[in-house]
PDB file of N, CA and C in Angstrom:
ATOM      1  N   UNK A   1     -49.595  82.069  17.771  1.00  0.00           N
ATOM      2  CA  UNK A   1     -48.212  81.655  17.852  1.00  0.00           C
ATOM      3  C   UNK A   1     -47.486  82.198  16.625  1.00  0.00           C
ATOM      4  N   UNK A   2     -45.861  82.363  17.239  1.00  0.00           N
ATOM      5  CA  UNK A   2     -45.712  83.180  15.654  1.00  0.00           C
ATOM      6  C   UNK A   2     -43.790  82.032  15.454  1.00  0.00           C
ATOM      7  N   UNK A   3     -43.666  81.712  14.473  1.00  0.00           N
ATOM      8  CA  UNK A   3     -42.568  81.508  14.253  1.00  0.00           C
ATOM      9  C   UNK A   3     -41.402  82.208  13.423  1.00  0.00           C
ATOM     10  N   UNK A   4     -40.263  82.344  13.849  1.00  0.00           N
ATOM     11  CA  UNK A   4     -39.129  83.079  13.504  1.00  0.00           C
ATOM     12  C   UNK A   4     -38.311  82.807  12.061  1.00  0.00           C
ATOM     13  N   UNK A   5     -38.890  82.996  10.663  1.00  0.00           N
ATOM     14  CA  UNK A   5     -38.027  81.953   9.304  1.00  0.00           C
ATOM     15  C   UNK A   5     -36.807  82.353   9.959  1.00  0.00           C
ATOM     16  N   UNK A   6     -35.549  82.177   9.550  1.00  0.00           N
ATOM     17  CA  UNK A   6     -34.464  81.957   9.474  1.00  0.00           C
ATOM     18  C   UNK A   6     -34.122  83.159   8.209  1.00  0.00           C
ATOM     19  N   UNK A   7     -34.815  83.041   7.359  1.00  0.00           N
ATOM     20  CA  UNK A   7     -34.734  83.859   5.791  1.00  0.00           C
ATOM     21  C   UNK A   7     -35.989  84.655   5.726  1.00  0.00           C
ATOM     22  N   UNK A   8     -37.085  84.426   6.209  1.00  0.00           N
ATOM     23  CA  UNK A   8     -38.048  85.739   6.041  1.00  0.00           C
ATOM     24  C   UNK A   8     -38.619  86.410   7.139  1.00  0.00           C
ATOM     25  N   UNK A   9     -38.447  85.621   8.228  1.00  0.00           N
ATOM     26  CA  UNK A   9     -38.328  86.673   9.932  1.00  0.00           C
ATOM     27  C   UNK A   9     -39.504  85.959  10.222  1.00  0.00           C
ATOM     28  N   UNK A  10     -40.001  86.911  11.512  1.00  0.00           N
ATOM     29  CA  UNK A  10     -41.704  86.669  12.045  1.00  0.00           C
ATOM     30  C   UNK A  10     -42.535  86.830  11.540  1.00  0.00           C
ATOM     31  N   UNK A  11     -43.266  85.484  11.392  1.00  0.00           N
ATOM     32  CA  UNK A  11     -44.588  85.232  10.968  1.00  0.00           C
ATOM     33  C   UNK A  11     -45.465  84.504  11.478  1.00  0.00           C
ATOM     34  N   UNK A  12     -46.798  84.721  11.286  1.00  0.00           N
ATOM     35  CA  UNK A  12     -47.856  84.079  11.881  1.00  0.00           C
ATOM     36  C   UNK A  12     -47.452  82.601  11.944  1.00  0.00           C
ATOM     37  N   UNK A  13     -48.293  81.521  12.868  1.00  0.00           N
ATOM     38  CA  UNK A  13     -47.964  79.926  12.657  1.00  0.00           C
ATOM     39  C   UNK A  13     -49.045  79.510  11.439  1.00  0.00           C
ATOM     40  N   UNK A  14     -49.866  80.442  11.155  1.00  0.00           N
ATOM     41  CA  UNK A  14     -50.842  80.082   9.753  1.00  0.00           C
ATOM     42  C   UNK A  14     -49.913  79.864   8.462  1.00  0.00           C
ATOM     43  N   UNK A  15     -48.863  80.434   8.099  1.00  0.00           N
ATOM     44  CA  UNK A  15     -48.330  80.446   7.069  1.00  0.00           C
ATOM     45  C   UNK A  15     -47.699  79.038   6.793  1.00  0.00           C
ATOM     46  N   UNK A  16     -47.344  78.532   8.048  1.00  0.00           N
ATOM     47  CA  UNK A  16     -46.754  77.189   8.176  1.00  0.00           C
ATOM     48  C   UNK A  16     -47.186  75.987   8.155  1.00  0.00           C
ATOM     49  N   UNK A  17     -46.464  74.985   7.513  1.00  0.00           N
ATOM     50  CA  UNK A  17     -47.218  73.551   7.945  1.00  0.00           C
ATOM     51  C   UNK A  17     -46.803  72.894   8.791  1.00  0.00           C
ATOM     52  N   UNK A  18     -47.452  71.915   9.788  1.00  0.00           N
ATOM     53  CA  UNK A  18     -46.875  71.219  10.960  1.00  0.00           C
ATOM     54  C   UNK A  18     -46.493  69.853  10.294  1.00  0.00           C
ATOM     55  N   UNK A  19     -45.175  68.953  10.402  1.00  0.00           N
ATOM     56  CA  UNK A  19     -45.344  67.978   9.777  1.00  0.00           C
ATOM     57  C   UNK A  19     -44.874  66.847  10.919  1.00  0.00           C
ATOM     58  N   UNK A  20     -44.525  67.462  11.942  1.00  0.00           N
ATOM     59  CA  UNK A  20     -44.536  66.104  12.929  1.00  0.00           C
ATOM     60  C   UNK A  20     -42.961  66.852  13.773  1.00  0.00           C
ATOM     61  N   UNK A  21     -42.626  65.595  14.703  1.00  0.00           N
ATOM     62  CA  UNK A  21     -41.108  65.441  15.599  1.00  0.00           C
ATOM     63  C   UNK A  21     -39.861  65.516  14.486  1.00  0.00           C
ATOM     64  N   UNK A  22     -39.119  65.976  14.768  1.00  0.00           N
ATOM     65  CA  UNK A  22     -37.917  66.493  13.646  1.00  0.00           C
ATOM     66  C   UNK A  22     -36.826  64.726  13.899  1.00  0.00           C
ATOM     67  N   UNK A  23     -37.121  63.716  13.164  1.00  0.00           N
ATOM     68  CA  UNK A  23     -36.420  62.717  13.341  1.00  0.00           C
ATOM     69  C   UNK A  23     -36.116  62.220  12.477  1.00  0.00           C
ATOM     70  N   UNK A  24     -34.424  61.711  12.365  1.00  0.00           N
ATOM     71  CA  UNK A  24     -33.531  61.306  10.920  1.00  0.00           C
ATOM     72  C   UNK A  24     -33.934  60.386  10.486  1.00  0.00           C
ATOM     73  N   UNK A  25     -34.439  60.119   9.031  1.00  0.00           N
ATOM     74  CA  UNK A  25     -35.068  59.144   7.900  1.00  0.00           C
ATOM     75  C   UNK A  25     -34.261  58.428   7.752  1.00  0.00           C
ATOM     76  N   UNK A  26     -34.457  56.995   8.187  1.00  0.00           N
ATOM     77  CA  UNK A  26     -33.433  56.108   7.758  1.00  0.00           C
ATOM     78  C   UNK A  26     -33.031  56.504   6.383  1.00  0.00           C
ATOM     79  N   UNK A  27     -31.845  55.365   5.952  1.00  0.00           N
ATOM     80  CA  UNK A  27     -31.124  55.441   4.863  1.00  0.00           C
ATOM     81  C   UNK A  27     -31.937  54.491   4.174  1.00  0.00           C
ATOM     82  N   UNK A  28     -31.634  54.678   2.636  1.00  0.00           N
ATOM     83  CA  UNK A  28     -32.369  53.776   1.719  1.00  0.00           C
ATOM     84  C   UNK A  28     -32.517  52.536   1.679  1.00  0.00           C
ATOM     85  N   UNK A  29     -31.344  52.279   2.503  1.00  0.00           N
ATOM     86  CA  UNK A  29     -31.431  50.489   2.560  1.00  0.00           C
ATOM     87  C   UNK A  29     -31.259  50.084   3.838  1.00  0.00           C
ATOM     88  N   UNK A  30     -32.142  50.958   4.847  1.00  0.00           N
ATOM     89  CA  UNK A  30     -32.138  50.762   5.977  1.00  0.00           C
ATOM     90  C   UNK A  30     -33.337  49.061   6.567  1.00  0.00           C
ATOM     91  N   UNK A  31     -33.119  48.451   7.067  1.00  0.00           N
ATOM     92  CA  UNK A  31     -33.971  47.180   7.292  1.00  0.00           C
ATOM     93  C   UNK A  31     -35.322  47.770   7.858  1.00  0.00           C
ATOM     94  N   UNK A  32     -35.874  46.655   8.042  1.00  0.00           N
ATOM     95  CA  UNK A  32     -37.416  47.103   7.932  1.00  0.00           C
ATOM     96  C   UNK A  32     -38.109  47.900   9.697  1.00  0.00           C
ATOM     97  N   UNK A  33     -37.213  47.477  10.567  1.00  0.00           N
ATOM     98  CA  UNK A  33     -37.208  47.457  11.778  1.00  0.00           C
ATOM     99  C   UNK A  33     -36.698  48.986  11.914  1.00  0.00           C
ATOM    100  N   UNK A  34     -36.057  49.727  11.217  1.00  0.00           N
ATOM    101  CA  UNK A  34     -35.899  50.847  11.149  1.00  0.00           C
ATOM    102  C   UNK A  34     -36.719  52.079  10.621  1.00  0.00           C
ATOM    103  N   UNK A  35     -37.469  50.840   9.346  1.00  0.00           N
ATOM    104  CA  UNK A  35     -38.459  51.994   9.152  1.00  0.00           C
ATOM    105  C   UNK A  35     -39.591  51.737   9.817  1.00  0.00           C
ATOM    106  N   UNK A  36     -39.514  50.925  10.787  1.00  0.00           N
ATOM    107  CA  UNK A  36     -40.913  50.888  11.002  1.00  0.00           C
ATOM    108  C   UNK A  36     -40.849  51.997  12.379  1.00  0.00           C
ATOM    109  N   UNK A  37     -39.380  52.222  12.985  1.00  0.00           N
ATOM    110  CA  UNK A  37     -39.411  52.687  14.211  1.00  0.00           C
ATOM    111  C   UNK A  37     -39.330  54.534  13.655  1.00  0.00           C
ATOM    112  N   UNK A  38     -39.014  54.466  12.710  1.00  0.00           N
ATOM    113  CA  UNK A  38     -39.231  55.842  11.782  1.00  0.00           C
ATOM    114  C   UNK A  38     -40.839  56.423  12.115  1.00  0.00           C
ATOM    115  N   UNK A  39     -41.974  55.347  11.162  1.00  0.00           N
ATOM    116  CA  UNK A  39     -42.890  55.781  10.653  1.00  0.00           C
ATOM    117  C   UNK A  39     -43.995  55.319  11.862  1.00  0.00           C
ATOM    118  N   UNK A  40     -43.353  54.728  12.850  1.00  0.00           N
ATOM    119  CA  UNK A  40     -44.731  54.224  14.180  1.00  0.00           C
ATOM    120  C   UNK A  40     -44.792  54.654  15.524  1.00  0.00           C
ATOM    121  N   UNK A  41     -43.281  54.517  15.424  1.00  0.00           N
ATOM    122  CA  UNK A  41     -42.689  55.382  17.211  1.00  0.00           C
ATOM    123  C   UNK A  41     -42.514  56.374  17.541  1.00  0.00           C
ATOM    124  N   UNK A  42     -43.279  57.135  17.939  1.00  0.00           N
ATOM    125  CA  UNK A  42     -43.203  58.710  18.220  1.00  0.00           C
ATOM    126  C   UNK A  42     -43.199  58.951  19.736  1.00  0.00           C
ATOM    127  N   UNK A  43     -42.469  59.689  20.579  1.00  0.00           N
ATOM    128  CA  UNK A  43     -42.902  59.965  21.889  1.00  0.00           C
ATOM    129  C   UNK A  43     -43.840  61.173  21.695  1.00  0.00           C
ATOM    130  N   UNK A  44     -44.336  61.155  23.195  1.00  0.00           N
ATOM    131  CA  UNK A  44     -45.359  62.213  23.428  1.00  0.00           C
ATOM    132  C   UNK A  44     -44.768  63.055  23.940  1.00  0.00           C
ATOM    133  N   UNK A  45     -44.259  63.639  24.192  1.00  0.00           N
ATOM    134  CA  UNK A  45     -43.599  64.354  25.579  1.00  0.00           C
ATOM    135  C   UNK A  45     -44.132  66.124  26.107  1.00  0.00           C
ATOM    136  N   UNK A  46     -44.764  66.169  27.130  1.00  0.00           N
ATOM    137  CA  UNK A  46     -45.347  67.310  27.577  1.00  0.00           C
ATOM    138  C   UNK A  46     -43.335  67.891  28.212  1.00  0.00           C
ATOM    139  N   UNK A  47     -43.471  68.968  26.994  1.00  0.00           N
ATOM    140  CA  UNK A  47     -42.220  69.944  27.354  1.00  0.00           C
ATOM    141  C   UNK A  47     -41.452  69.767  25.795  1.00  0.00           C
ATOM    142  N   UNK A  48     -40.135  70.848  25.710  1.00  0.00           N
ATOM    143  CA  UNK A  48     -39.879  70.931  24.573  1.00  0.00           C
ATOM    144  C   UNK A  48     -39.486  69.643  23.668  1.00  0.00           C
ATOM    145  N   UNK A  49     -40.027  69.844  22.382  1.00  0.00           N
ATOM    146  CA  UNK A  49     -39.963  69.071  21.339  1.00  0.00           C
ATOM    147  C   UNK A  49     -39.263  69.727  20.102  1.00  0.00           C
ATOM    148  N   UNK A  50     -38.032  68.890  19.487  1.00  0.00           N
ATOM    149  CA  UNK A  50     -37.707  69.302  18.128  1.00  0.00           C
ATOM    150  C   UNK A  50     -39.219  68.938  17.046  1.00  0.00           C
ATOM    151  N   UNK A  51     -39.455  69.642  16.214  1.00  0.00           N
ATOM    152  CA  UNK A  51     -40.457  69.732  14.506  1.00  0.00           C
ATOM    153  C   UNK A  51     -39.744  69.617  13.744  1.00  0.00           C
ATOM    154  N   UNK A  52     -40.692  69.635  12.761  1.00  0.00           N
ATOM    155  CA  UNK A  52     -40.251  70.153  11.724  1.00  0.00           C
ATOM    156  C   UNK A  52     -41.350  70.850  11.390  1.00  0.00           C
ATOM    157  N   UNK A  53     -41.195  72.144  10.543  1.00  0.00           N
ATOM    158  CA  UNK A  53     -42.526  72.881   9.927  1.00  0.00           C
ATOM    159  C   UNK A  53     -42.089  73.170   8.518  1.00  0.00           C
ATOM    160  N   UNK A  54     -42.873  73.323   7.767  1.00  0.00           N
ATOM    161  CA  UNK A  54     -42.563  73.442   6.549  1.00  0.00           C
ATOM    162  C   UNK A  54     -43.135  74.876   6.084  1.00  0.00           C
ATOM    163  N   UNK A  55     -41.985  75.981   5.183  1.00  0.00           N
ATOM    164  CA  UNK A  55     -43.033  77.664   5.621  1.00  0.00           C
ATOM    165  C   UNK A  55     -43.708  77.543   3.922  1.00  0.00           C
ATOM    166  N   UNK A  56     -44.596  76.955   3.941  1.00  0.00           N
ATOM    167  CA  UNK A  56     -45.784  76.605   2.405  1.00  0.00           C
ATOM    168  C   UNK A  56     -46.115  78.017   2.019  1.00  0.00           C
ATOM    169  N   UNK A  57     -46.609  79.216   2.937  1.00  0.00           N
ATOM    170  CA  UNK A  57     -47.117  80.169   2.503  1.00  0.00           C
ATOM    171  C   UNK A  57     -45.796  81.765   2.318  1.00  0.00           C
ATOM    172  N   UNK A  58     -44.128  80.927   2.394  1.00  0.00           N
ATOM    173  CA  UNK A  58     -43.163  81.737   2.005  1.00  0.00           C
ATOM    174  C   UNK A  58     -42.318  81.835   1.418  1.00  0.00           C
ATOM    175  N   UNK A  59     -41.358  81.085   1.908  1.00  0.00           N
ATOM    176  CA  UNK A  59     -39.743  80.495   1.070  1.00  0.00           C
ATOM    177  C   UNK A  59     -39.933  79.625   0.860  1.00  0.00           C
ATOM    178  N   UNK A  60     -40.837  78.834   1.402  1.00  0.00           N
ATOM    179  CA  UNK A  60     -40.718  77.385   1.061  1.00  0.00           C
ATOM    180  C   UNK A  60     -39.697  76.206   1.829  1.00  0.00           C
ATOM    181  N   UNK A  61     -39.145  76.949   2.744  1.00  0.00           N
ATOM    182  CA  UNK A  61     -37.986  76.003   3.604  1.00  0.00           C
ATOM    183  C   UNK A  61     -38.738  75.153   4.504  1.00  0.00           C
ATOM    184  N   UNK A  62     -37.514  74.243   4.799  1.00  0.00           N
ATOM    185  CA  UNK A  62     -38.312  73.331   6.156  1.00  0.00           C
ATOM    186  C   UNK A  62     -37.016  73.705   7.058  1.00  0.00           C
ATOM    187  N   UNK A  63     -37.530  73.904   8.266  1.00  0.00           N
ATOM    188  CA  UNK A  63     -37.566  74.333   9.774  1.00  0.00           C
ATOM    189  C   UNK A  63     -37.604  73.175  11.063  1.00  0.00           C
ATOM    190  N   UNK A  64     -36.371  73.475  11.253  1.00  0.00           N
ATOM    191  CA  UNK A  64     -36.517  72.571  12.524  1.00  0.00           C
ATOM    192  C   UNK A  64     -36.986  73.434  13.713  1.00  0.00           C
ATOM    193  N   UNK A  65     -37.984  73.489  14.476  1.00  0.00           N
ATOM    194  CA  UNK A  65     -38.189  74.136  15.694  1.00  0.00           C
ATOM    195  C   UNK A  65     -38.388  73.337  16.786  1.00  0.00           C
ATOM    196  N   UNK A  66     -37.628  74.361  17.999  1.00  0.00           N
ATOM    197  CA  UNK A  66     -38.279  73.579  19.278  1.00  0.00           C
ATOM    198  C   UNK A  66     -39.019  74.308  20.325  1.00  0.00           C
ATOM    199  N   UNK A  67     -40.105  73.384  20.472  1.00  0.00           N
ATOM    200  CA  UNK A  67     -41.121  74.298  20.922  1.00  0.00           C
ATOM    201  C   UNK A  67     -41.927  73.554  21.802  1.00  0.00           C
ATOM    202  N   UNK A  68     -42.294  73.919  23.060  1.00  0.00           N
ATOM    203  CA  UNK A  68     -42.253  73.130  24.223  1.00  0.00           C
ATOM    204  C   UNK A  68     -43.887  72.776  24.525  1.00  0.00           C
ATOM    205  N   UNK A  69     -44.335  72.001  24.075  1.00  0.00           N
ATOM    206  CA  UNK A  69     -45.748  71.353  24.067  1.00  0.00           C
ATOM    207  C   UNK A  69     -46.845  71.760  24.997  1.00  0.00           C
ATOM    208  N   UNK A  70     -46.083  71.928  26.228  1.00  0.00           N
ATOM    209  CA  UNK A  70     -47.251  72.587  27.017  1.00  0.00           C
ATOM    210  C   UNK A  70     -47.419  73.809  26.829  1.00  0.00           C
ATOM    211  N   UNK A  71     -46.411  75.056  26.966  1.00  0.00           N
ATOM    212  CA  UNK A  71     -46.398  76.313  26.716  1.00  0.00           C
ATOM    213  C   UNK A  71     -46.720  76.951  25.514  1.00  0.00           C
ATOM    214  N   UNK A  72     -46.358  76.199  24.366  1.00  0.00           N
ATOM    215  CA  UNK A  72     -46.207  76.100  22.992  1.00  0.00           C
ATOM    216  C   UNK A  72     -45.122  77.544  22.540  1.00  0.00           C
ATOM    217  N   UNK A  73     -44.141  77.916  23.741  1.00  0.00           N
ATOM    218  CA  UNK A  73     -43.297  78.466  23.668  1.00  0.00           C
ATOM    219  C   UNK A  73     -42.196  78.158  22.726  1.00  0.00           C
ATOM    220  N   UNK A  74     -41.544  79.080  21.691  1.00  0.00           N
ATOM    221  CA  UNK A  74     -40.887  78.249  21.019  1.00  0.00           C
ATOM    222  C   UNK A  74     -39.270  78.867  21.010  1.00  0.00           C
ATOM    223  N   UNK A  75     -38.313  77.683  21.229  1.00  0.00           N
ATOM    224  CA  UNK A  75     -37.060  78.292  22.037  1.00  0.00           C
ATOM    225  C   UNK A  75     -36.202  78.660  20.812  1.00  0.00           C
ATOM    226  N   UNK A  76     -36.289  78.048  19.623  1.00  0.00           N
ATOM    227  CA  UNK A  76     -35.619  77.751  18.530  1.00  0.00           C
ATOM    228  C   UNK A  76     -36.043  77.712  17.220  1.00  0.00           C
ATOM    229  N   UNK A  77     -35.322  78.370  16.320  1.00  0.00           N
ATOM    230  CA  UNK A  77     -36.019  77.980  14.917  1.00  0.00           C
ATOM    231  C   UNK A  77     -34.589  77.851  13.968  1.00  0.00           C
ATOM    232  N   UNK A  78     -34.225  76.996  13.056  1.00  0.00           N
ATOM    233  CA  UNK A  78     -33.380  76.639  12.202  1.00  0.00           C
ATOM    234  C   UNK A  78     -33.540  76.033  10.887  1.00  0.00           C
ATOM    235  N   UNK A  79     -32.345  76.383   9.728  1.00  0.00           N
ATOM    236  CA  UNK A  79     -33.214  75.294   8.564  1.00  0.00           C
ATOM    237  C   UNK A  79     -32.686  74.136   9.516  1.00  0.00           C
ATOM    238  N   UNK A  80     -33.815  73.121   8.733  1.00  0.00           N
ATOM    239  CA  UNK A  80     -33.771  72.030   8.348  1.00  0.00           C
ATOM    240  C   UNK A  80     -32.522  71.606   8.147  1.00  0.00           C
ATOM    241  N   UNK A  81     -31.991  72.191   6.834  1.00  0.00           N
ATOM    242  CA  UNK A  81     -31.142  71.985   6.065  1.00  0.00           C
ATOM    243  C   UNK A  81     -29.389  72.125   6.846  1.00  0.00           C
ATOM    244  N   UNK A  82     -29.610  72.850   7.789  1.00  0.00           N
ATOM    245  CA  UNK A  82     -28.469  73.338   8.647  1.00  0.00           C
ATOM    246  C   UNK A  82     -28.345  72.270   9.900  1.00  0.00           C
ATOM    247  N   UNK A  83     -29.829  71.878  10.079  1.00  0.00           N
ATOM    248  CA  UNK A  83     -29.527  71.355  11.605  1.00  0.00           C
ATOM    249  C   UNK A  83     -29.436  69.541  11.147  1.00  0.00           C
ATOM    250  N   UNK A  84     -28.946  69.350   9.809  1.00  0.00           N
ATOM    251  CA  UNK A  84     -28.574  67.617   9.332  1.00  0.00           C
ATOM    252  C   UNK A  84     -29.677  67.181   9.214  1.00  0.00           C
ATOM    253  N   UNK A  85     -30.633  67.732   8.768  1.00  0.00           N
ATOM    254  CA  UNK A  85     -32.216  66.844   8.518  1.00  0.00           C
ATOM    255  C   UNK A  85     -32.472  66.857   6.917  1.00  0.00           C
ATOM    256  N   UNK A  86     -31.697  67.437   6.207  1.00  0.00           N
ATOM    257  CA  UNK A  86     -31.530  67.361   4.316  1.00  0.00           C
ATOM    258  C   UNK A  86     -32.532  68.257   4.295  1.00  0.00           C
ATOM    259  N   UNK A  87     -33.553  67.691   3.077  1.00  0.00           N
ATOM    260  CA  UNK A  87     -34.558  68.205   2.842  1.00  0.00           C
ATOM    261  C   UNK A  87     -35.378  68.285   3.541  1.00  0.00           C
ATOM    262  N   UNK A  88     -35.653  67.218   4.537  1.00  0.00           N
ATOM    263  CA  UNK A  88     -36.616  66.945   5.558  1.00  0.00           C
ATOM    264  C   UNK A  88     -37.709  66.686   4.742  1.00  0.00           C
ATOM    265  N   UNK A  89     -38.786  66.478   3.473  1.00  0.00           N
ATOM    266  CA  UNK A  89     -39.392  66.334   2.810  1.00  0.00           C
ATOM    267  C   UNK A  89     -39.723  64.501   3.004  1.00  0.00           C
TER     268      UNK A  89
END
């Protein structure tokens, strides 16, 4: 599988880290019921999914991609930083 940086082009999916579903971090003083639906509730879903990947072995950016679970076709690649996810860190 190869993903598209945004800033350093096509590259292998080795260079990258997988860090999960691309979903907004509550706010700092978000109640507890929020973080828990943050850090426990994940869907499964066979077909495309927003990520996040993190490129460890380039720029160093985080990446929102979407990339469709069964095919592992991937339709999209963006920062992080562009698509309202901050640091994503």
């Amino acid at each position: 599988m190869r993903l598209t940086c945004p800033l350093c082009g096509a590259r292998d999916h080795r260079e990258f880290s997988y860090k999960g579903a691309a979903v907004q971090r509550p706010d700092e003083g978000a109640d507890l019921e929020a973080w828990h639906a943050y850090v426990n509730l994940r869907e499964n879903p066979a077909g495309p999914l927003q990520e996040l990947w993190y490129h460890q072995m380039g720029c160093g950016a985080w990446l929102k991609v979407t990339r469709d679970t069964v095919t592992h076709e991937i339709s999209n690649v963006e920062l992080a930083s562009e698509a309202g996810l901050g640091g994503a860190a």
